[in-house]
N, C-alpha and C. Protein backbone atom coordinates (compact mmCIF):
# COMPACT_ATOMS: atom_id res chain seq x y z
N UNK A 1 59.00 -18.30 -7.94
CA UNK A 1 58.63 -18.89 -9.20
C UNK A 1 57.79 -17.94 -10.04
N UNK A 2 57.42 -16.82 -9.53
CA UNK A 2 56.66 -16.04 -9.96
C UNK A 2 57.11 -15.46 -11.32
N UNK A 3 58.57 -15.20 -11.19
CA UNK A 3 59.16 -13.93 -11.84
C UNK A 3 59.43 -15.45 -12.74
N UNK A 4 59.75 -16.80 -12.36
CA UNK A 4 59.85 -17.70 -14.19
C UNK A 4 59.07 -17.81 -14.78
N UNK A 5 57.86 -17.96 -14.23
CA UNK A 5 56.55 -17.76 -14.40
C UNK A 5 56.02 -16.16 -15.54
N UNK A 6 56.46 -15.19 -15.15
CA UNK A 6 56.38 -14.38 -16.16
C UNK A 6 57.44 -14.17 -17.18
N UNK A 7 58.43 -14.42 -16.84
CA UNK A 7 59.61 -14.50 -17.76
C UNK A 7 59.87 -15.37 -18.92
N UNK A 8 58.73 -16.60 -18.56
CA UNK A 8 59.16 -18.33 -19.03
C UNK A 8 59.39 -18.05 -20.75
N UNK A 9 58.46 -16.98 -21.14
CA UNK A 9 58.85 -16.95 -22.85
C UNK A 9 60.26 -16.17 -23.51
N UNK A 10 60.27 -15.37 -23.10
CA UNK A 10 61.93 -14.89 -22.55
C UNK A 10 62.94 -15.91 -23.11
N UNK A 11 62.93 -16.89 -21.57
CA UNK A 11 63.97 -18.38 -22.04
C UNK A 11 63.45 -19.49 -22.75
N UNK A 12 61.95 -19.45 -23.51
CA UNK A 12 61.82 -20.02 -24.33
C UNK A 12 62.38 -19.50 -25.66
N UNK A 13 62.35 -18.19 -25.81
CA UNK A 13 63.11 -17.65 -27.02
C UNK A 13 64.08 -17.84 -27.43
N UNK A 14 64.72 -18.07 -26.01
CA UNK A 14 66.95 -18.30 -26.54
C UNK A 14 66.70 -19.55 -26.62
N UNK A 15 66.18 -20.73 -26.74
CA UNK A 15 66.38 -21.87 -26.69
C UNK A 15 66.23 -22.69 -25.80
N UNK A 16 65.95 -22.17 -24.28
CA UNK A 16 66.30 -22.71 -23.23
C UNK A 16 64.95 -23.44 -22.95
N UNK A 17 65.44 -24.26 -22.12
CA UNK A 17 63.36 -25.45 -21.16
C UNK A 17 64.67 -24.45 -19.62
N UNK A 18 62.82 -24.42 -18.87
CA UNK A 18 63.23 -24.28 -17.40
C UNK A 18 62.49 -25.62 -17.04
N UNK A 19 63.47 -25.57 -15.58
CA UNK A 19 63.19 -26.99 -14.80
C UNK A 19 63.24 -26.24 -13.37
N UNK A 20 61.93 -26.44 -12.94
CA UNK A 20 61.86 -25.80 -11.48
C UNK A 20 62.00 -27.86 -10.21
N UNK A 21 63.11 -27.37 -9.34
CA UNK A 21 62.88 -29.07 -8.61
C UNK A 21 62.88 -28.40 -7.45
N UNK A 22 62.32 -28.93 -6.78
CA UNK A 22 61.99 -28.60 -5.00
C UNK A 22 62.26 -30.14 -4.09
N UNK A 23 62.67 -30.29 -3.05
CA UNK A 23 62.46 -30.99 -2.05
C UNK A 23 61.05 -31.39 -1.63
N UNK A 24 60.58 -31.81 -2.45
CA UNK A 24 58.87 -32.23 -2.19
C UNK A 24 58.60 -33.26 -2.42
N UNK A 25 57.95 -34.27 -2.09
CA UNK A 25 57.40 -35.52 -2.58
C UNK A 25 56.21 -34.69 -4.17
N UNK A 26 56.06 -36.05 -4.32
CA UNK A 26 55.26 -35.65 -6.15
C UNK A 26 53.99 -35.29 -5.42
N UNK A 27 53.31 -35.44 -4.50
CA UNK A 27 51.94 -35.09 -4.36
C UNK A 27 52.06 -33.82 -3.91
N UNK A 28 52.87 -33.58 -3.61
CA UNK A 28 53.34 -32.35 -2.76
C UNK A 28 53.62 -31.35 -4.28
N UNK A 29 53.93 -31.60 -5.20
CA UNK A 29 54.37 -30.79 -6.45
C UNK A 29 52.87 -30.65 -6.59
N UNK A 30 52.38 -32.28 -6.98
CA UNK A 30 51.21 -32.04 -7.72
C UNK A 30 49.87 -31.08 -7.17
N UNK A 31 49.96 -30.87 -5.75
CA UNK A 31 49.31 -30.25 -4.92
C UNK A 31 49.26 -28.86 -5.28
N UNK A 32 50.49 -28.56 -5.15
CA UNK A 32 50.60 -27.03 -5.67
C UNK A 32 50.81 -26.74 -6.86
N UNK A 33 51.53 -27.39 -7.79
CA UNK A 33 51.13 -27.25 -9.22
C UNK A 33 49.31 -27.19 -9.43
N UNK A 34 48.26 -28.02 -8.87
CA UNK A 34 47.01 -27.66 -9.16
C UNK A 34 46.57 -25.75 -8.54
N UNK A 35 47.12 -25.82 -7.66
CA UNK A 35 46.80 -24.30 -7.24
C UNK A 35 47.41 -23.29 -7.88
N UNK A 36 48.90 -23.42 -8.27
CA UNK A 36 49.84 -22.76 -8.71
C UNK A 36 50.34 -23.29 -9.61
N UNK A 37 49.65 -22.89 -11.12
CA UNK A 37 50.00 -23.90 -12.43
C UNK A 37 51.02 -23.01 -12.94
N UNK A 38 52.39 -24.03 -13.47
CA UNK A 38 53.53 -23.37 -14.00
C UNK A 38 53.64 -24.00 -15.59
N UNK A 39 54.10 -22.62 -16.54
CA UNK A 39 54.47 -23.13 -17.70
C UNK A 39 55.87 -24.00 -17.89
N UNK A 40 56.21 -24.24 -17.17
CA UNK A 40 57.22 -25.08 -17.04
C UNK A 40 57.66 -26.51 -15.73
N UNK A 41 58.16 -27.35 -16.54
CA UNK A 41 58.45 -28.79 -15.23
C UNK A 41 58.63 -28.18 -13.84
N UNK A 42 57.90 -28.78 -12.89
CA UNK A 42 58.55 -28.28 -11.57
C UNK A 42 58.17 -29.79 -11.24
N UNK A 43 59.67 -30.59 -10.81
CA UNK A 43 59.99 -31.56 -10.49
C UNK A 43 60.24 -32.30 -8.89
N UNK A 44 59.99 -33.39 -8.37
CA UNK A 44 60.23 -33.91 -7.13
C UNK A 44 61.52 -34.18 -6.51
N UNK A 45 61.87 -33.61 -5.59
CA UNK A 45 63.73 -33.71 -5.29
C UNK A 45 63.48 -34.65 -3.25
N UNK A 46 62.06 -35.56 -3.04
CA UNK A 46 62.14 -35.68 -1.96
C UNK A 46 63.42 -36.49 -0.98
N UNK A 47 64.12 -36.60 -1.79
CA UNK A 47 65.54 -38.13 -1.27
C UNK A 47 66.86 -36.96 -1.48
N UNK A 48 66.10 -35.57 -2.25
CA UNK A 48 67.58 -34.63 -2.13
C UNK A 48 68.61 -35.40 -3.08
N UNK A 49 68.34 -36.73 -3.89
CA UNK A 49 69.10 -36.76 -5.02
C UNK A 49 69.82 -35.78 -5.64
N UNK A 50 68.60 -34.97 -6.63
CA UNK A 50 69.63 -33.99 -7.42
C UNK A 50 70.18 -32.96 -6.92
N UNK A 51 69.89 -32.47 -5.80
CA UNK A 51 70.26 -31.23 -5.10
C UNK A 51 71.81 -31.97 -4.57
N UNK A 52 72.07 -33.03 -4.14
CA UNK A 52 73.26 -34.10 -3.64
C UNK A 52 73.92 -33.76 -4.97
N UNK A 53 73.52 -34.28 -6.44
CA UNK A 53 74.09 -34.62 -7.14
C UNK A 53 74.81 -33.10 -7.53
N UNK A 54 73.82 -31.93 -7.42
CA UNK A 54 74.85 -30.77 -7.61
C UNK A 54 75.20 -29.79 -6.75
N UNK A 55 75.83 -30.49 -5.40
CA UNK A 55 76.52 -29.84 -4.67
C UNK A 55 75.72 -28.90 -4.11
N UNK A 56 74.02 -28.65 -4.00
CA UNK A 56 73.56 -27.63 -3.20
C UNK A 56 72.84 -28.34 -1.72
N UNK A 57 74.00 -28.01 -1.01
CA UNK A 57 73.54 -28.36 0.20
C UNK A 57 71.99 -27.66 0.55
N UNK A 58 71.84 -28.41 2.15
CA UNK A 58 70.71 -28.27 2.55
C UNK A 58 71.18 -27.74 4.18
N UNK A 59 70.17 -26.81 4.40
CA UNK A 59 70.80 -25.55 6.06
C UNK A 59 69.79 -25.51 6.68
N UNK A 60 69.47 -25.41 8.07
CA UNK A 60 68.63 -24.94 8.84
C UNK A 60 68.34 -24.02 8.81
N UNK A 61 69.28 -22.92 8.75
CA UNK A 61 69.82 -21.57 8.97
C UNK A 61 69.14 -20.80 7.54
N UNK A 62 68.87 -21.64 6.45
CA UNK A 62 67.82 -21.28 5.56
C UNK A 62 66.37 -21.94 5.20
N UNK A 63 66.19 -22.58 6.14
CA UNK A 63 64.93 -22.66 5.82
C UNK A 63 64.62 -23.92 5.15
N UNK A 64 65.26 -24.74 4.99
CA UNK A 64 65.48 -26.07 4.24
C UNK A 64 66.61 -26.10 3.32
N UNK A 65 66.04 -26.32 1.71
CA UNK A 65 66.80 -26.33 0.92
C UNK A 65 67.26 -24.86 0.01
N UNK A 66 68.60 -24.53 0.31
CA UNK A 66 69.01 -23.58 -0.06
C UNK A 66 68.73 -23.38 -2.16
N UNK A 67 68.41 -22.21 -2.12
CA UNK A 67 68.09 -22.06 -3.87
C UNK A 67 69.29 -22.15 -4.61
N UNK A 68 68.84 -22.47 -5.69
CA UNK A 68 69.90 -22.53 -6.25
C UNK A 68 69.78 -22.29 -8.20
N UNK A 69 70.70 -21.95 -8.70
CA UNK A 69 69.83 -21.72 -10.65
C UNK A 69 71.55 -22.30 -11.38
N UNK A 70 71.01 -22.98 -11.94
CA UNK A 70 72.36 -23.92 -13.10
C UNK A 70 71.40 -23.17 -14.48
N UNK A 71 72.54 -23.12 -15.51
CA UNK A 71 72.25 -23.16 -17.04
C UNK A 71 73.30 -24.82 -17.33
N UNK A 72 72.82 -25.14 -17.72
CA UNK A 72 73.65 -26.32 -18.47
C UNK A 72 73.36 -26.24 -19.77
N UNK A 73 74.34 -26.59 -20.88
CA UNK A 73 74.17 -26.56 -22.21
C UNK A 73 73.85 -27.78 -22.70
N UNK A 74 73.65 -27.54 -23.92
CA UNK A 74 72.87 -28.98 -24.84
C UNK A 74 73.77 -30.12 -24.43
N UNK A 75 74.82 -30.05 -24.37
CA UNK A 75 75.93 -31.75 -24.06
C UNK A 75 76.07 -31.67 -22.32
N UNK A 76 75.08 -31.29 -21.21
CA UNK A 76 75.32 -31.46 -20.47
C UNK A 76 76.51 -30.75 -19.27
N UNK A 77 77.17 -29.73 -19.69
CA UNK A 77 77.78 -28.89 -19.45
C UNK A 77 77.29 -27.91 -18.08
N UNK A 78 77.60 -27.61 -17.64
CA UNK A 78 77.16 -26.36 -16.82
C UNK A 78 78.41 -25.54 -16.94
N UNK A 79 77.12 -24.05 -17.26
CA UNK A 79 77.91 -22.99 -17.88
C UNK A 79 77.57 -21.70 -17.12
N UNK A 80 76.91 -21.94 -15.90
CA UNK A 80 76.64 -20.73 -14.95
C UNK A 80 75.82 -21.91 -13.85
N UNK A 81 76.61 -21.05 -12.56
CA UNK A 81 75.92 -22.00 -11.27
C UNK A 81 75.94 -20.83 -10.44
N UNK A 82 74.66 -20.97 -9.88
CA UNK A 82 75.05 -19.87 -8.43
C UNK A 82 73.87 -20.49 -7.39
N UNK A 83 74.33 -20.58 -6.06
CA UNK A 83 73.87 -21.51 -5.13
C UNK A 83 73.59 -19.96 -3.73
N UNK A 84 72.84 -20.08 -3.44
CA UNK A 84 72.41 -18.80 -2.32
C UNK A 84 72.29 -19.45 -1.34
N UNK A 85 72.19 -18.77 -0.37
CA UNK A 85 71.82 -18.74 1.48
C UNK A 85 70.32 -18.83 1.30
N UNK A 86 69.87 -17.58 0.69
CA UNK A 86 68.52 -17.25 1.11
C UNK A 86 67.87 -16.96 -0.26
N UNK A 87 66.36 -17.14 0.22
CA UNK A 87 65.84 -17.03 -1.35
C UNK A 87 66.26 -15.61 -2.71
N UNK A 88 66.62 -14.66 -1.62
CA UNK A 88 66.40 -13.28 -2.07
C UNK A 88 68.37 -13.52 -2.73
N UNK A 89 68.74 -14.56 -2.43
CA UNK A 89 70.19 -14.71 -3.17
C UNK A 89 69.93 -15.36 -4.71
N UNK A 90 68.48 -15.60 -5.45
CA UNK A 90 68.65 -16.15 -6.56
C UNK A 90 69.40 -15.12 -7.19
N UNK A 91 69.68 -15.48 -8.12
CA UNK A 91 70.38 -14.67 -9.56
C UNK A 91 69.04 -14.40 -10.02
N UNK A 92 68.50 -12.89 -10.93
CA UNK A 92 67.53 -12.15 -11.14
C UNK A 92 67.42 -12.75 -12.61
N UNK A 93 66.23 -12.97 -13.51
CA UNK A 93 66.21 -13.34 -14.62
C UNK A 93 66.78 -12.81 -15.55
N UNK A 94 67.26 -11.60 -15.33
CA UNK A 94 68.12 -10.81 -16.58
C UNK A 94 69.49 -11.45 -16.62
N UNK A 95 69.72 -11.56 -15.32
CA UNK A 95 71.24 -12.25 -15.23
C UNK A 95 71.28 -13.78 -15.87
N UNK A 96 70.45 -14.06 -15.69
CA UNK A 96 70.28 -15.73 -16.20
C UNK A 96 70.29 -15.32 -17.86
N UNK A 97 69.54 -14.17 -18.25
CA UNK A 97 68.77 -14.21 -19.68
C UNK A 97 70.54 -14.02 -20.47
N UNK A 98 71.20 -12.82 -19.99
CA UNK A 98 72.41 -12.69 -20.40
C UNK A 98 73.15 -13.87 -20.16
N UNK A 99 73.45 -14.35 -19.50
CA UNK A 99 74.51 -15.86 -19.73
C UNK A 99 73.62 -16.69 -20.95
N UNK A 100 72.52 -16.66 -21.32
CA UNK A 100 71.60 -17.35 -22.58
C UNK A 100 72.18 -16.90 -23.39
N UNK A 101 72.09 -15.33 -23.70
CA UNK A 101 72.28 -14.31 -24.94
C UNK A 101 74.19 -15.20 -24.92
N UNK A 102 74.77 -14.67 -24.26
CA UNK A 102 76.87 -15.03 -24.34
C UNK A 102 76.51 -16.16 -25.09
N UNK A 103 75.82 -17.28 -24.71
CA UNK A 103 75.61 -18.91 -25.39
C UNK A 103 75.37 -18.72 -26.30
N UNK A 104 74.73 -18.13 -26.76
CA UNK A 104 73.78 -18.21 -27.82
C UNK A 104 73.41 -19.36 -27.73
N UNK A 105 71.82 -19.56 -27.01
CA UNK A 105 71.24 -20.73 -26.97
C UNK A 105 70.32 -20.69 -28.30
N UNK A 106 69.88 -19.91 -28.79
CA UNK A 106 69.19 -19.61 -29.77
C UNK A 106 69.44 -20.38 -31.01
């Protein structure tokens, strides 16, 4: 979260909100959101709802819940998905920033 964390104005520029969701109960967000304050939502996924709802399974073999980064567009769309093994499989913020720039979220 570090690197959205420095990046966050970046994808505020093209238009974009980030939404960080974890497998955590809310006290569990709110816990570390007080230690580790983010300019952006970092949301409660403890029932694995939305992670269910978009197909990113959950592995032993990683550590819980596998990462994962969606762009979805203004009508709900998803217009880039990439789902990893391991944390070091996110997509890098440049790669995210360029699928923004193609949109023109701006």
């Amino acid at each position: 979260m570090a690197q959205l964390r420095q990046d966050h104005q970046k994808f505020i520029d093209r238009g974009a909100t980030v939404v960080a969701i974890g497998p955590h109960t809310a006290d569990e967000v709110a816990k570390h959101l007080k230690q580790n304050p983010t300019p952006f939502a970092l949301l409660p996924d403890d029932d694995g709802a939305v992670f269910a709802a978009y197909d990113v399974p959950s592995r032993l073999m990683s550590l819980g819940q596998q990462p994962a980064t969606f762009v979805i567009d203004r009508t709900g769309i998803i217009r880039f998905d990439a789902v990893g093994a391991q944390q070091w499989n996110i997509p890098s913020n440049a790669t995210v920033l360029e699928v923004l720039d193609k949109l023109g979220t701006s």
